[in-house]
Structure formats: C-alpha cells, structure tokens
N, C-alpha and C. Protein backbone atom coordinates (compact mmCIF):
# COMPACT_ATOMS: atom_id res chain seq x y z
N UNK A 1 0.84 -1.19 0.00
CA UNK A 1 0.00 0.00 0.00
C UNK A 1 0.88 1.24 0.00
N UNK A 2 0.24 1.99 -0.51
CA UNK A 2 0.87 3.43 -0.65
C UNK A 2 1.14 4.46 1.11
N UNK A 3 2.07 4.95 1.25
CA UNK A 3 2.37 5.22 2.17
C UNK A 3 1.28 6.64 2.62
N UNK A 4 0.37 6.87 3.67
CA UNK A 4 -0.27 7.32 4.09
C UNK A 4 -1.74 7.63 3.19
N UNK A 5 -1.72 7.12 2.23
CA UNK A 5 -2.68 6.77 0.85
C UNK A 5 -4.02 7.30 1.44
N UNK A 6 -4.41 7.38 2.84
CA UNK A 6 -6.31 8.27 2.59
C UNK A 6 -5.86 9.54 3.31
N UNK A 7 -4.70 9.93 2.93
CA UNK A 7 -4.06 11.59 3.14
C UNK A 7 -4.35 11.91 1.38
N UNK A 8 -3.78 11.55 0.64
CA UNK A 8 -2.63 11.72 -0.01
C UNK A 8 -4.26 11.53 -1.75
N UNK A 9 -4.54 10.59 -1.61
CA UNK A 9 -5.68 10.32 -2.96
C UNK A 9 -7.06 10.22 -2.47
N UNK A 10 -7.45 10.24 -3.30
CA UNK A 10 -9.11 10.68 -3.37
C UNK A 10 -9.72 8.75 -3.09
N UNK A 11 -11.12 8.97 -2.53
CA UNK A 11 -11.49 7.57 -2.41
C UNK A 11 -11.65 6.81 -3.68
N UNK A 12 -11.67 7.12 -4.80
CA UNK A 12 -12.06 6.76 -6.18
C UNK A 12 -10.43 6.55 -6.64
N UNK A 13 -9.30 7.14 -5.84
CA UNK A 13 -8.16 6.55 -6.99
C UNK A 13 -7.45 5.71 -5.75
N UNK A 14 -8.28 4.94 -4.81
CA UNK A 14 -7.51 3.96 -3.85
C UNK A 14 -7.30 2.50 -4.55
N UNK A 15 -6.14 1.66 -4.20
CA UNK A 15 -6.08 0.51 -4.95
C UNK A 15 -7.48 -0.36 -3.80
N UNK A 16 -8.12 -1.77 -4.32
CA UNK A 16 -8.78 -2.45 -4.29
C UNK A 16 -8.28 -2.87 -2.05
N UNK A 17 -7.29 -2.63 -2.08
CA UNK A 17 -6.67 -3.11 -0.69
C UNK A 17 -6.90 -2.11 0.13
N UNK A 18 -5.83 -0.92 -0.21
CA UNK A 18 -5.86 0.40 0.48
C UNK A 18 -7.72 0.88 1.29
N UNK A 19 -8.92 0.18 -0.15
CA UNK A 19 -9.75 0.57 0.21
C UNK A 19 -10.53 0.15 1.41
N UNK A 20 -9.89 -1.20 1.22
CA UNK A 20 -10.24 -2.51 2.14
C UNK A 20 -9.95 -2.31 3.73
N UNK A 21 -8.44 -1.84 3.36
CA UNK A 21 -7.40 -0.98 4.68
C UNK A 21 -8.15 -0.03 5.38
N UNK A 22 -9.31 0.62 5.08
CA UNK A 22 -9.89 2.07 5.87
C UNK A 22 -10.64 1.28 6.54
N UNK A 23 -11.49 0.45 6.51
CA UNK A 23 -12.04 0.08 7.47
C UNK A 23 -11.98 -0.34 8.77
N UNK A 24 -12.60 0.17 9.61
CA UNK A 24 -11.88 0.43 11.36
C UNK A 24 -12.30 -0.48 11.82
N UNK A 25 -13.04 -2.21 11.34
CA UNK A 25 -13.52 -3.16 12.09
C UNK A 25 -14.46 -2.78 13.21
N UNK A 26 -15.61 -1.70 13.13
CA UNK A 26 -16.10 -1.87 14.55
C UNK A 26 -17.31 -2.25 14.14
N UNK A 27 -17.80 -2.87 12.86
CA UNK A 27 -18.53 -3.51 12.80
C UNK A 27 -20.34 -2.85 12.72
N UNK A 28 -20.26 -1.88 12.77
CA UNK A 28 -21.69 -1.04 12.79
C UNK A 28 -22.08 -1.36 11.11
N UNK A 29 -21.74 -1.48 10.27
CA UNK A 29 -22.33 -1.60 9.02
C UNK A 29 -23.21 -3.04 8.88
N UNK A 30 -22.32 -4.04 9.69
CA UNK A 30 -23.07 -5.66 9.74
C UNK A 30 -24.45 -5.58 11.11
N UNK A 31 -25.06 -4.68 11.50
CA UNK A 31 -26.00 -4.92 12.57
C UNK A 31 -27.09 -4.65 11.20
N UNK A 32 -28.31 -5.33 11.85
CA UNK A 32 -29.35 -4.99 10.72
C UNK A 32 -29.90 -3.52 10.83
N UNK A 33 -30.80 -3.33 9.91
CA UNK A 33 -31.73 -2.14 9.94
C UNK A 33 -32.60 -2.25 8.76
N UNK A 34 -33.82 -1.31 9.17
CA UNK A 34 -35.13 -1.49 8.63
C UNK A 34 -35.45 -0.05 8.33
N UNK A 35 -35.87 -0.25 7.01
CA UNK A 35 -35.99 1.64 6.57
C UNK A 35 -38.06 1.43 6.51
N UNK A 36 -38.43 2.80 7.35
CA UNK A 36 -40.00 2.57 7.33
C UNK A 36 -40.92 2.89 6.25
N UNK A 37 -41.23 2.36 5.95
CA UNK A 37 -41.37 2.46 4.52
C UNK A 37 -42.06 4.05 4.05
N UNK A 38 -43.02 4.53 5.51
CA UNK A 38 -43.66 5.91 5.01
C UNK A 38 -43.02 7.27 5.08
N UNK A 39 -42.09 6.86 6.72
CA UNK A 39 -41.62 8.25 7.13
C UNK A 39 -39.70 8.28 6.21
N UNK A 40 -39.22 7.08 5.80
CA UNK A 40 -38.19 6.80 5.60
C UNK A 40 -37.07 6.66 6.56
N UNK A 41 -37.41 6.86 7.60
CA UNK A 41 -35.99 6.56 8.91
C UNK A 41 -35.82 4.92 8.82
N UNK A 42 -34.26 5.00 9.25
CA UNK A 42 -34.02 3.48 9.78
C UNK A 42 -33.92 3.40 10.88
N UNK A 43 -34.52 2.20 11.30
CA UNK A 43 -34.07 1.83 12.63
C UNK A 43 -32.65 1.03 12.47
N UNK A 44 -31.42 1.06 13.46
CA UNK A 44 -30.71 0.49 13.53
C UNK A 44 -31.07 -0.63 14.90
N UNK A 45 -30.63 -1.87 14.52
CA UNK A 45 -30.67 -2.87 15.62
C UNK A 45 -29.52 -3.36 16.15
N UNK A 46 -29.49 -3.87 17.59
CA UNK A 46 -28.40 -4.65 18.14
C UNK A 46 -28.12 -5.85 17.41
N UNK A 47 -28.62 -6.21 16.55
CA UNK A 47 -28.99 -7.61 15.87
C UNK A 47 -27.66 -7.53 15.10
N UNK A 48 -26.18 -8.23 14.89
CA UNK A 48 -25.67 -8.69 14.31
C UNK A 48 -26.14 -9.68 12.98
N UNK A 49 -25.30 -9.80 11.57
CA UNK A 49 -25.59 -10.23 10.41
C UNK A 49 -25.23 -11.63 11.00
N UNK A 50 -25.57 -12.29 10.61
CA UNK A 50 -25.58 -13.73 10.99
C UNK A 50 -23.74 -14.30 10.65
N UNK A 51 -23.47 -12.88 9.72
CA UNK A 51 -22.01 -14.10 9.11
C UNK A 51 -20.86 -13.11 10.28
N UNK A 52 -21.37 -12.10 11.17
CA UNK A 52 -20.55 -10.95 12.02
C UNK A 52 -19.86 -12.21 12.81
N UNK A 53 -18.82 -12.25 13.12
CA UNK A 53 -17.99 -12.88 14.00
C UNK A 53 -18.13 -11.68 14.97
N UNK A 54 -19.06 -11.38 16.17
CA UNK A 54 -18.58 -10.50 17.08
C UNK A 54 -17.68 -9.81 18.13
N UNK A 55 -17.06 -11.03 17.90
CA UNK A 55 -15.52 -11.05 18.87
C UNK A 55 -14.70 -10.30 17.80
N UNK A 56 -14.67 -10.74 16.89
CA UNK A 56 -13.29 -9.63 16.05
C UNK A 56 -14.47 -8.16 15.08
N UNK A 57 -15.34 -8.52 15.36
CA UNK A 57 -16.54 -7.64 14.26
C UNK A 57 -15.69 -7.89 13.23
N UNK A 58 -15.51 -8.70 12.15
CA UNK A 58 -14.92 -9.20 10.67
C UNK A 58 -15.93 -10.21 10.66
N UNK A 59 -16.45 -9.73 9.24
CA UNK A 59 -17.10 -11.04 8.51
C UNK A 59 -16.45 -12.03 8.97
N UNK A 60 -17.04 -13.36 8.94
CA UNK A 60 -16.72 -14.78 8.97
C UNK A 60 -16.40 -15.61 7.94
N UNK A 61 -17.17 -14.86 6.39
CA UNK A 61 -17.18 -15.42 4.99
C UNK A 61 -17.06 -14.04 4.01
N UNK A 62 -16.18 -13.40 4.25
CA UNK A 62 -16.09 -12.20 3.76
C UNK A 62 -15.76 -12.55 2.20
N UNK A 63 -15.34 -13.09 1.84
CA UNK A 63 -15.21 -13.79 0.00
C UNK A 63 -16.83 -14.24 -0.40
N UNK A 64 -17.66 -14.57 0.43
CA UNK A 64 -18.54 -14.98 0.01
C UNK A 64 -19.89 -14.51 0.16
N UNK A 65 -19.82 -13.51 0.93
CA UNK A 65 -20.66 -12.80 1.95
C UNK A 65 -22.22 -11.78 1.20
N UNK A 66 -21.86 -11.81 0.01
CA UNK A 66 -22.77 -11.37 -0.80
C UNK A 66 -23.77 -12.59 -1.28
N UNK A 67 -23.25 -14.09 -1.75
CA UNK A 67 -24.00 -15.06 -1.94
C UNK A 67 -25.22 -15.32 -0.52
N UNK A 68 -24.23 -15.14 0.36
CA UNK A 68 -24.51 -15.99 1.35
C UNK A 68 -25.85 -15.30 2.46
N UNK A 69 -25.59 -14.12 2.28
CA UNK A 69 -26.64 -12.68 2.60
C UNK A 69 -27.16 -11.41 1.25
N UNK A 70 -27.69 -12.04 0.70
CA UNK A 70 -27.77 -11.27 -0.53
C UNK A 70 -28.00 -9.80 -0.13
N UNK A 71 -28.77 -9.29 0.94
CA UNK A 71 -28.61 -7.60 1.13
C UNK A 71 -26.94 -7.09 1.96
N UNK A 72 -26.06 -7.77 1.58
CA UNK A 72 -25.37 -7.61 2.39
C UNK A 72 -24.32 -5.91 2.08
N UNK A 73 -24.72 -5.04 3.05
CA UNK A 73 -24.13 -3.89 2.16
C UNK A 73 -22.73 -4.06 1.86
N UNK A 74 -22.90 -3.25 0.42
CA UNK A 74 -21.24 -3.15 -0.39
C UNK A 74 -20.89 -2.04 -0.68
N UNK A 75 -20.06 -1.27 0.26
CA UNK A 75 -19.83 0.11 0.46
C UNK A 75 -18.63 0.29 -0.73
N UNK A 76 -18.72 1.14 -1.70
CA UNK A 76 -18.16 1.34 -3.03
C UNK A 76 -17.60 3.07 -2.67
N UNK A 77 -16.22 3.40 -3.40
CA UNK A 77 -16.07 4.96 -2.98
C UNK A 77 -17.10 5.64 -3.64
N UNK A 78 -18.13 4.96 -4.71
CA UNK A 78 -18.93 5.99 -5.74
C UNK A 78 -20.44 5.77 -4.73
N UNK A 79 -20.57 4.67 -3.93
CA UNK A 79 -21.87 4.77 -2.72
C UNK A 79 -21.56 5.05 -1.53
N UNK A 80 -20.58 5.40 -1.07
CA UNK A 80 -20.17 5.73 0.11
C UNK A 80 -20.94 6.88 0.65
N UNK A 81 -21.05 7.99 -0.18
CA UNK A 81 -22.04 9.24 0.55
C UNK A 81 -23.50 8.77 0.10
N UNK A 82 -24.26 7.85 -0.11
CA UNK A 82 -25.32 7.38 -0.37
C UNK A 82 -26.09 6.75 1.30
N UNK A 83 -24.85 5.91 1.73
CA UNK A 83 -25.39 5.22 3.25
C UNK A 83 -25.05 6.67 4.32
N UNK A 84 -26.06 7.22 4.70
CA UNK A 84 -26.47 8.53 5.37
C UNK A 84 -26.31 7.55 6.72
N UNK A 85 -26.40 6.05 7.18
CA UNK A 85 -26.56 5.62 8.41
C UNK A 85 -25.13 5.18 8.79
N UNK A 86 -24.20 5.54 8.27
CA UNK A 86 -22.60 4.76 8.72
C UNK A 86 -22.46 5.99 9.91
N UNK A 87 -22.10 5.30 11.15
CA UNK A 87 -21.93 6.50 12.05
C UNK A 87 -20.67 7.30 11.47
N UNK A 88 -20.85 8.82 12.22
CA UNK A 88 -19.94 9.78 12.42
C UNK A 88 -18.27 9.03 12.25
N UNK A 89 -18.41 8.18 13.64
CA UNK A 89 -16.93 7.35 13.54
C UNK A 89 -16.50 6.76 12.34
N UNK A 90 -16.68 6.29 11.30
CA UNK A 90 -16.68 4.94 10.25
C UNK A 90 -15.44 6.42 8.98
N UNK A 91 -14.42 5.86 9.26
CA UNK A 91 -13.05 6.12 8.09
C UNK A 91 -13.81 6.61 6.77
N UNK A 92 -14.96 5.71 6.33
CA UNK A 92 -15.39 6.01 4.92
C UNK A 92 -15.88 7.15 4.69
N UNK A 93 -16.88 7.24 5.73
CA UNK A 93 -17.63 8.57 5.87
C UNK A 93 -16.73 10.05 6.34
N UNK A 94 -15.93 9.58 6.88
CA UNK A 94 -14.99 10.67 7.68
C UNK A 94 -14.31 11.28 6.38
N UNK A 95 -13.87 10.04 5.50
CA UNK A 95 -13.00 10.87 4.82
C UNK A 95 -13.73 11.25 2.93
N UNK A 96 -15.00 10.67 2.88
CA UNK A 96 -15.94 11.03 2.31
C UNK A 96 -16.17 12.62 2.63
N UNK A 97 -16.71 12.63 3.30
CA UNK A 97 -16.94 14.57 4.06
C UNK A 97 -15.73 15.37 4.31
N UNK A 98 -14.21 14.75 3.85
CA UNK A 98 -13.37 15.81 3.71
C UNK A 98 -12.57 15.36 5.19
N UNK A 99 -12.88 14.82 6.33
CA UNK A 99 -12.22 14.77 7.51
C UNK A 99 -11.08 13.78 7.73
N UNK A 100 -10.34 13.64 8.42
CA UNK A 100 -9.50 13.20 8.94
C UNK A 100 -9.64 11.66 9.75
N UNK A 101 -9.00 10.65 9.60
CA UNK A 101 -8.94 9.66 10.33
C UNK A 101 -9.14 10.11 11.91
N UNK A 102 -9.76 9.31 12.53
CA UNK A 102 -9.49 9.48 13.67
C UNK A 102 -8.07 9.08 14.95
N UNK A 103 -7.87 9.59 15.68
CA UNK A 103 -6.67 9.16 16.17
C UNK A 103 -6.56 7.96 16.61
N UNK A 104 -7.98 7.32 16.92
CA UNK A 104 -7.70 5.80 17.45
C UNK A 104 -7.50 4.60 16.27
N UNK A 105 -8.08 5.31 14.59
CA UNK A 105 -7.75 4.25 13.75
C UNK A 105 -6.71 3.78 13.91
N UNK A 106 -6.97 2.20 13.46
CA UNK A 106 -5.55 1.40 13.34
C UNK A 106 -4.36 2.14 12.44
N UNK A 107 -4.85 2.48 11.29
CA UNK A 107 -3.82 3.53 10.30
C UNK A 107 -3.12 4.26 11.04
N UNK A 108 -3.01 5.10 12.07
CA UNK A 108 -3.10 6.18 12.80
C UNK A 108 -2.39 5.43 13.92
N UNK A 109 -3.14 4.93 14.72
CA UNK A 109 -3.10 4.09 15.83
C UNK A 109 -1.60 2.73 16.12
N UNK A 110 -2.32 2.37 14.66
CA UNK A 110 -1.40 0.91 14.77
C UNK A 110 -1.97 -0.06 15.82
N UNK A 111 -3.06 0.00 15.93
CA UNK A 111 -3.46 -0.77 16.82
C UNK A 111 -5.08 -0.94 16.74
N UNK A 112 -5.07 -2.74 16.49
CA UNK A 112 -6.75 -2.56 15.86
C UNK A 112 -7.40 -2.85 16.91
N UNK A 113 -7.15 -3.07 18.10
CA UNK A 113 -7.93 -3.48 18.98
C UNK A 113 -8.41 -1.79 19.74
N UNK A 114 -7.87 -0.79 19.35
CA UNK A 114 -8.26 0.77 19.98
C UNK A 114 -9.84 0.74 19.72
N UNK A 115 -10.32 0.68 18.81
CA UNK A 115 -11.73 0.93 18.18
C UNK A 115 -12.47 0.07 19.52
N UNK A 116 -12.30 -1.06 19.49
CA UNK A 116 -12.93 -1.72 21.29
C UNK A 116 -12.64 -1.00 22.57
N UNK A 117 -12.09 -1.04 22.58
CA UNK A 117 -11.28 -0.17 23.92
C UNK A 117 -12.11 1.01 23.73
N UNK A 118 -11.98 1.97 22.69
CA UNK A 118 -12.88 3.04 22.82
C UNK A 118 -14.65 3.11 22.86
N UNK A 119 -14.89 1.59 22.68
CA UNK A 119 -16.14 1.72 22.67
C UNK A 119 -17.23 1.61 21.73
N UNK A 120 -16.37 2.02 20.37
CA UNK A 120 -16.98 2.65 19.08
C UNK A 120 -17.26 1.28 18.35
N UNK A 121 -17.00 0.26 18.76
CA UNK A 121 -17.18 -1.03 17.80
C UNK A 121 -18.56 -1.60 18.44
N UNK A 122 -19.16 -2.78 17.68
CA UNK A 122 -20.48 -3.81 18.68
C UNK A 122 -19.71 -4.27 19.41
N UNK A 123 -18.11 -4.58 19.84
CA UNK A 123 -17.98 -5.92 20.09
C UNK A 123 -18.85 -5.94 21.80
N UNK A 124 -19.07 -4.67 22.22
CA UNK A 124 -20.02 -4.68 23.71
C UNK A 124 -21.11 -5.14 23.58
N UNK A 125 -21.84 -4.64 22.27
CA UNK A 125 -23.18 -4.96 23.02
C UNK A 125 -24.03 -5.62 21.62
N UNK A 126 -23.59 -6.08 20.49
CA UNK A 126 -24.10 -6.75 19.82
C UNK A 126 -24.55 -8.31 19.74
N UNK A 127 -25.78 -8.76 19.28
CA UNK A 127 -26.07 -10.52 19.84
C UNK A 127 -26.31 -11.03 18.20
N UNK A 128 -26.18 -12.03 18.28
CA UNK A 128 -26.43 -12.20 16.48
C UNK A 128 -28.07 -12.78 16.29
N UNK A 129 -27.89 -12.44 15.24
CA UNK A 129 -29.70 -12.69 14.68
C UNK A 129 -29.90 -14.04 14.97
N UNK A 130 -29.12 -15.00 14.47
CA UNK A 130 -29.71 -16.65 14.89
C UNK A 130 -30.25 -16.49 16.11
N UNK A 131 -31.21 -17.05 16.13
CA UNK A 131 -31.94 -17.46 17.08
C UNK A 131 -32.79 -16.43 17.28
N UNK A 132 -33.12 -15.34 16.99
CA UNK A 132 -34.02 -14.41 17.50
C UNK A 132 -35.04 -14.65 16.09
N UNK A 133 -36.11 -14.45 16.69
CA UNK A 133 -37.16 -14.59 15.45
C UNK A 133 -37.94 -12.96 14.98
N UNK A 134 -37.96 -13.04 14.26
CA UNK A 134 -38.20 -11.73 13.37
C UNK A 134 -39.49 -11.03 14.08
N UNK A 135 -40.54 -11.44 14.74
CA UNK A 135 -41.27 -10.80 15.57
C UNK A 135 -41.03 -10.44 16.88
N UNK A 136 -39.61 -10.77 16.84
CA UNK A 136 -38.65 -9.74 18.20
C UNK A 136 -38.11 -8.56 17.83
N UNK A 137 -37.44 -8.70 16.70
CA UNK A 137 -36.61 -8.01 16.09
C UNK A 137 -37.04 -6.46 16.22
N UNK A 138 -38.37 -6.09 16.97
CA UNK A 138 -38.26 -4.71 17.26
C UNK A 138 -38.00 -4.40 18.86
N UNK A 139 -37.76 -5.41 19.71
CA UNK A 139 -37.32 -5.50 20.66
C UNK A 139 -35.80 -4.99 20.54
N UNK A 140 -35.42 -5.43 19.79
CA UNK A 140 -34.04 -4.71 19.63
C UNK A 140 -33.13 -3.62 18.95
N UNK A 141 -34.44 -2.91 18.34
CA UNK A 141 -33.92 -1.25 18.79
C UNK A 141 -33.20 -0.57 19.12
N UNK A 142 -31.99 -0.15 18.55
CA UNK A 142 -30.86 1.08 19.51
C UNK A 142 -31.22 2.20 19.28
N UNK A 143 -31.53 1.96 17.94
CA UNK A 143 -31.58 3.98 17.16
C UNK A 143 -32.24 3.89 16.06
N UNK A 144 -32.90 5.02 15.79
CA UNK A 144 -33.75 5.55 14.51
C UNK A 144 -32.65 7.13 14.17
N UNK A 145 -32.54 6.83 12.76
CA UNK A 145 -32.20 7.48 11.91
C UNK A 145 -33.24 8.29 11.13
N UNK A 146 -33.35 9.50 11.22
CA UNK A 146 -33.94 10.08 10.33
C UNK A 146 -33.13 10.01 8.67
N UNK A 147 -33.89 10.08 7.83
CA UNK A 147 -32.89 10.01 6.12
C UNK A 147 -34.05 11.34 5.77
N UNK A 148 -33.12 11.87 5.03
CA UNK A 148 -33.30 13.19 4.87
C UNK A 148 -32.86 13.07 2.57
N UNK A 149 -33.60 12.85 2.14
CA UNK A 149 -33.26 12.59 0.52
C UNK A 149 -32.97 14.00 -0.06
C-alpha cells in the first residue's frame, strides 16, 4: 500500500486493498436495519448479520458474503455518501466529508484493537440474529435514523 494513501488520494483513486485498509472493524455496518417504509428513517438494531464474528466484528465469509446474505451492504467509494446511516466514527464517511482519520484508527493508531477499547465497535453490546425470530426483532432497537433525501 501506498504510504499514508487516505491523506494523499481521493477515495475513487484507492487501490482495491488500500480501500479494504480504511475500514476500522467496529462492525456497525453488519448490525441490521429497517428503513419505514412511510416516514423513511431506519431503525438500527443490536442484531448482528448472521455471518458478524462478534468477537473480532470481521465477517466470517467475507469472500462470500454477498452469496450468502444477498442484502449484504457493499460500500463502493462511488456509494459511500449514499449510506447517510454509517456513524460519524466509520473512516469512509470521515474521509468522504473531507475529515481526517481518527486518532484511534488502526492507520493512525497501529493498533486494531483501539476501536474496542474506545467503545466505538459492537464488540459490547451486539447478539447475532440466529436465534431471535423476526417478531422480536423490534425489541431490539438502539436507534432511529432520520434520512433526509
């Protein structure tokens, strides 16, 4: 990888890795959510994707992970300002809107386990969908997102 590469180029001229590299593992993109169909907000849930390994928040079948969960989001530098629900924290969005890594990224950091430690990942408080049946699934509720088109 190119040496300090989400200083230095735009998200559209990152190699296929580098792009791979921004991601801070804390795993908020794999919890589910439900957009309402009238008012348009999402709810975000504690509900982990079934393939979330929650101990490391990394896919489990990340090569395959689109077969295997067909909505499974695929954050692209040309859809990146499209998902309005990636928190504040999330590298893509940060540096989508012009900002700066944060100091705890691993890039930054050198250290991928900071993002836990600070809090900012599920690995606290996320449970995975197996086993919960879909007429719970509003039991588990963290946050509503307003989307604003």
């Amino acid at each position: 990888m190119r040496e300090r590469f989400w200083e230095r180029y735009a998200l559209d001229e990152l190699t296929p890795e580098e792009w791979e590299a921004l991601c801070d593992g804390c795993g908020q993109c794999c919890l589910l959510k439900f957009q309402d169909e009238e008012s348009g907000d999402l709810a975000i849930l504690n509900l982990a994707c079934t393939l979330l390994d929650i101990g490391s928040c990394r896919c489990s079948d990340y090569p395959n992970r689109f077969n295997k969960v067909p909505d499974c989001t695929q954050l692209t530098p040309a859809l990146v300002g499209q998902f309005k629900w990636l928190p504040h924290s999330c590298a893509y969005r940060r540096l989508a809107e012009g900002r700066k890594l944060a100091g705890w990224h691993h890039l930054i950091s050198g250290d991928r386990e900071r993002v836990h430690r600070k809090g900012i990942s599920v690995r606290s408080f996320a449970v995975s969908q197996d086993g919960v049946r879909e007429e719970h699934y509003e039991d588990h509720i963290i946050a509503i997102i307003p989307i604003d088109d």
